[in-house]
C-alpha atoms as a PDB file:
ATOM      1  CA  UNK A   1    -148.604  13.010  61.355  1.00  0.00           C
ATOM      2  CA  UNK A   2    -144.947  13.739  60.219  1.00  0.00           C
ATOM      3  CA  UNK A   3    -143.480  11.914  62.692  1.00  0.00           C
ATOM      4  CA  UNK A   4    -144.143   8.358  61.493  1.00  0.00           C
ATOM      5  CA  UNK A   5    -143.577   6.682  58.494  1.00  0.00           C
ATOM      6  CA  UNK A   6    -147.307   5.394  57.426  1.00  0.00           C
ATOM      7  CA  UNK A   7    -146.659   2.320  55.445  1.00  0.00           C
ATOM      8  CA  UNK A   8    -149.241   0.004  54.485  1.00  0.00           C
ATOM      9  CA  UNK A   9    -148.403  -2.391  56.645  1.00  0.00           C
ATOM     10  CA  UNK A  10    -148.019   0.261  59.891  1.00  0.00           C
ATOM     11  CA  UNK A  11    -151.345   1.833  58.880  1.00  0.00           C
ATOM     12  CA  UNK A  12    -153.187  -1.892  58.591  1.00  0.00           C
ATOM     13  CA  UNK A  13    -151.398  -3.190  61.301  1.00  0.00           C
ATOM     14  CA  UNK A  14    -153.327   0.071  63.958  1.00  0.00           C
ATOM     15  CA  UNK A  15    -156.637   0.068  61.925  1.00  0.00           C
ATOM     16  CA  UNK A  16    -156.612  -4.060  62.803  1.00  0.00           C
ATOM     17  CA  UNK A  17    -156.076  -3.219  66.774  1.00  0.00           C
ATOM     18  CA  UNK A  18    -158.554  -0.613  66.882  1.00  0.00           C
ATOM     19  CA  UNK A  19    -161.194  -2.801  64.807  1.00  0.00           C
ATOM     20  CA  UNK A  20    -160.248  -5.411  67.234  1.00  0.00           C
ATOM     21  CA  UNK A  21    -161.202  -3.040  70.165  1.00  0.00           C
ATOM     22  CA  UNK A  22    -164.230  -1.626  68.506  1.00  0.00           C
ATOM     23  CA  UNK A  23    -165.617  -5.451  68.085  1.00  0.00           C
ATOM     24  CA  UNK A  24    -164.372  -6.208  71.753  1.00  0.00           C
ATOM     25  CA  UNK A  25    -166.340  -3.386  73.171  1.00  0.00           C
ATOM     26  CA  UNK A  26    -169.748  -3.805  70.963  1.00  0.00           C
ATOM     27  CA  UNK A  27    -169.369  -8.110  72.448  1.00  0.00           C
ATOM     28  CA  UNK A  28    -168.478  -6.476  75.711  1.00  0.00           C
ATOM     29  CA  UNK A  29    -172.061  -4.688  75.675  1.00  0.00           C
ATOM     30  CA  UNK A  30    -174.087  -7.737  74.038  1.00  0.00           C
ATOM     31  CA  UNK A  31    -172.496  -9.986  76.213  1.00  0.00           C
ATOM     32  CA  UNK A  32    -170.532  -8.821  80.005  1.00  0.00           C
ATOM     33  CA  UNK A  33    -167.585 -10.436  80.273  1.00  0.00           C
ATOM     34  CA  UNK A  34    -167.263 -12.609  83.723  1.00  0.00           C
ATOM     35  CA  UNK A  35    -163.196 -13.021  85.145  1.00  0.00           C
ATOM     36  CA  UNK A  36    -162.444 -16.584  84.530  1.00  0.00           C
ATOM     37  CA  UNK A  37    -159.608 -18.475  85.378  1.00  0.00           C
ATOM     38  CA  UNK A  38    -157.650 -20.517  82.845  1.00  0.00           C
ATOM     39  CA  UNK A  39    -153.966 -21.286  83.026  1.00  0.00           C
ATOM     40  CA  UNK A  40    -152.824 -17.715  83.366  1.00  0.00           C
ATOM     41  CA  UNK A  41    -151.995 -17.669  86.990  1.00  0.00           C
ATOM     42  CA  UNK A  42    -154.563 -14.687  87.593  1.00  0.00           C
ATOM     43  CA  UNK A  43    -158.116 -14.191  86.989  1.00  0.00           C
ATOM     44  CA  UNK A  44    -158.469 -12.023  83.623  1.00  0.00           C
ATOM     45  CA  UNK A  45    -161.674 -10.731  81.878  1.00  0.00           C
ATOM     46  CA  UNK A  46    -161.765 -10.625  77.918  1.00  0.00           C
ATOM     47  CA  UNK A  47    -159.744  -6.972  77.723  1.00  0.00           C
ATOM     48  CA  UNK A  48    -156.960  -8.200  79.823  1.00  0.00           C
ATOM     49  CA  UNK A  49    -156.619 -11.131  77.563  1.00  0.00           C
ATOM     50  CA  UNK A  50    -156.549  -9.157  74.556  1.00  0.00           C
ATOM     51  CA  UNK A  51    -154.053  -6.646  76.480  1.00  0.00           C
ATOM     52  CA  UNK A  52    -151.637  -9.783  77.313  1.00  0.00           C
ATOM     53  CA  UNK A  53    -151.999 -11.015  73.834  1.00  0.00           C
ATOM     54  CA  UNK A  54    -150.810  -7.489  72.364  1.00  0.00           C
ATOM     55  CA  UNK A  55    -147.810  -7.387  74.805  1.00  0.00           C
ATOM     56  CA  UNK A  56    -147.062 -11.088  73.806  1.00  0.00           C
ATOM     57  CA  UNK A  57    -146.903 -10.476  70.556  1.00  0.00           C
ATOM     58  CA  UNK A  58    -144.775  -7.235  71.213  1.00  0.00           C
ATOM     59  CA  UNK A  59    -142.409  -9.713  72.528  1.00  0.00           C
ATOM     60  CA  UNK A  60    -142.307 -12.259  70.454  1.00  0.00           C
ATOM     61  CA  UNK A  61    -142.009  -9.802  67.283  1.00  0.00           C
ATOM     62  CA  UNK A  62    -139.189  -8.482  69.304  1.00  0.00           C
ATOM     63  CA  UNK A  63    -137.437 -11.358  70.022  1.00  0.00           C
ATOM     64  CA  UNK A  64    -137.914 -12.639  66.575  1.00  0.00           C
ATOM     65  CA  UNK A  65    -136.164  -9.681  64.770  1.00  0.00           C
ATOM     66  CA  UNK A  66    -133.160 -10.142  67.454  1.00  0.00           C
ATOM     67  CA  UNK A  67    -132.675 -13.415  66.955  1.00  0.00           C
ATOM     68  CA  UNK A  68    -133.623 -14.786  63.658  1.00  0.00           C
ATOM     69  CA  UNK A  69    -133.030 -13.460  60.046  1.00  0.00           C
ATOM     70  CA  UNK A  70    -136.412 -14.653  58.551  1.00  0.00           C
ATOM     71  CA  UNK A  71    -139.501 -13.040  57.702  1.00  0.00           C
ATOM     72  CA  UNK A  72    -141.604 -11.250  60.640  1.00  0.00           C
ATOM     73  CA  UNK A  73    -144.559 -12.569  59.384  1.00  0.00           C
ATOM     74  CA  UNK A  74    -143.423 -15.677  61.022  1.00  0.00           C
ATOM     75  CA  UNK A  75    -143.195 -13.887  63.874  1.00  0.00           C
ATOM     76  CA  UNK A  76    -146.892 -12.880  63.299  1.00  0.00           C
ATOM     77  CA  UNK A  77    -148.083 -15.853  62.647  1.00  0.00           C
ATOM     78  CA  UNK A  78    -147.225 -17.281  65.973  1.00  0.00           C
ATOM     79  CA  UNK A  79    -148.291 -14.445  67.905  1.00  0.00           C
ATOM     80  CA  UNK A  80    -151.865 -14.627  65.899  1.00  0.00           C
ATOM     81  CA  UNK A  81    -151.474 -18.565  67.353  1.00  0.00           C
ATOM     82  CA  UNK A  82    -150.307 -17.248  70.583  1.00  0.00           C
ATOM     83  CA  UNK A  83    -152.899 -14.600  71.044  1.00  0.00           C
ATOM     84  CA  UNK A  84    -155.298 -17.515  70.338  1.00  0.00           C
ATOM     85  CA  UNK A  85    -154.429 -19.538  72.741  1.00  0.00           C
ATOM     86  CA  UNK A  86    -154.364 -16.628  75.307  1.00  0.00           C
ATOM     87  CA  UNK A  87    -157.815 -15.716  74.480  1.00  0.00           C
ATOM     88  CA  UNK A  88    -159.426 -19.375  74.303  1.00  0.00           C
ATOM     89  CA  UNK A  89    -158.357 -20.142  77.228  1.00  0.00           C
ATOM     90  CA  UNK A  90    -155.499 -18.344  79.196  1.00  0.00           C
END
């Protein structure tokens, strides 16, 4: 594991995703997930919401860093908000 630079924040940030994963799949078996339709223009289950939140807040962090010389954990924040949203009802 030489290859990455474990920080605190880098090792919280991938023990959050895969807790995140762990508790989607144990809902997943308590409860099957239906595809809905919200305002995402394609039908989506619970893991592709979660997927599209990840990638939008791969984005955003990335866009936030380019542009802006403030703190990413505004950038977090409003891809926490984001990934909300996309979960609730995208």
């Amino acid at each position: 594991m030489q290859w990455m630079a474990w920080t605190a924040p880098t090792a919280g940030f991938f023990a959050l995703i895969a807790s995140a994963i762990v508790v989607l799949t144990l809902i997943e078996l308590k409860w099957p997930t239906q595809e809905t339709r919200g305002w995402l223009p394609i039908r989506t289950t619970r893991g592709d919401r979660f997927f599209i939140s990840l990638l939008l807040a791969a984005y955003v962090h990335l866009t936030w860093l380019a542009t802006v010389e403030a703190s990413a954990l505004y950038a977090s924040i409003i891809s926490l908000l984001f990934g909300l949203l996309v979960m609730r009802w995208g």
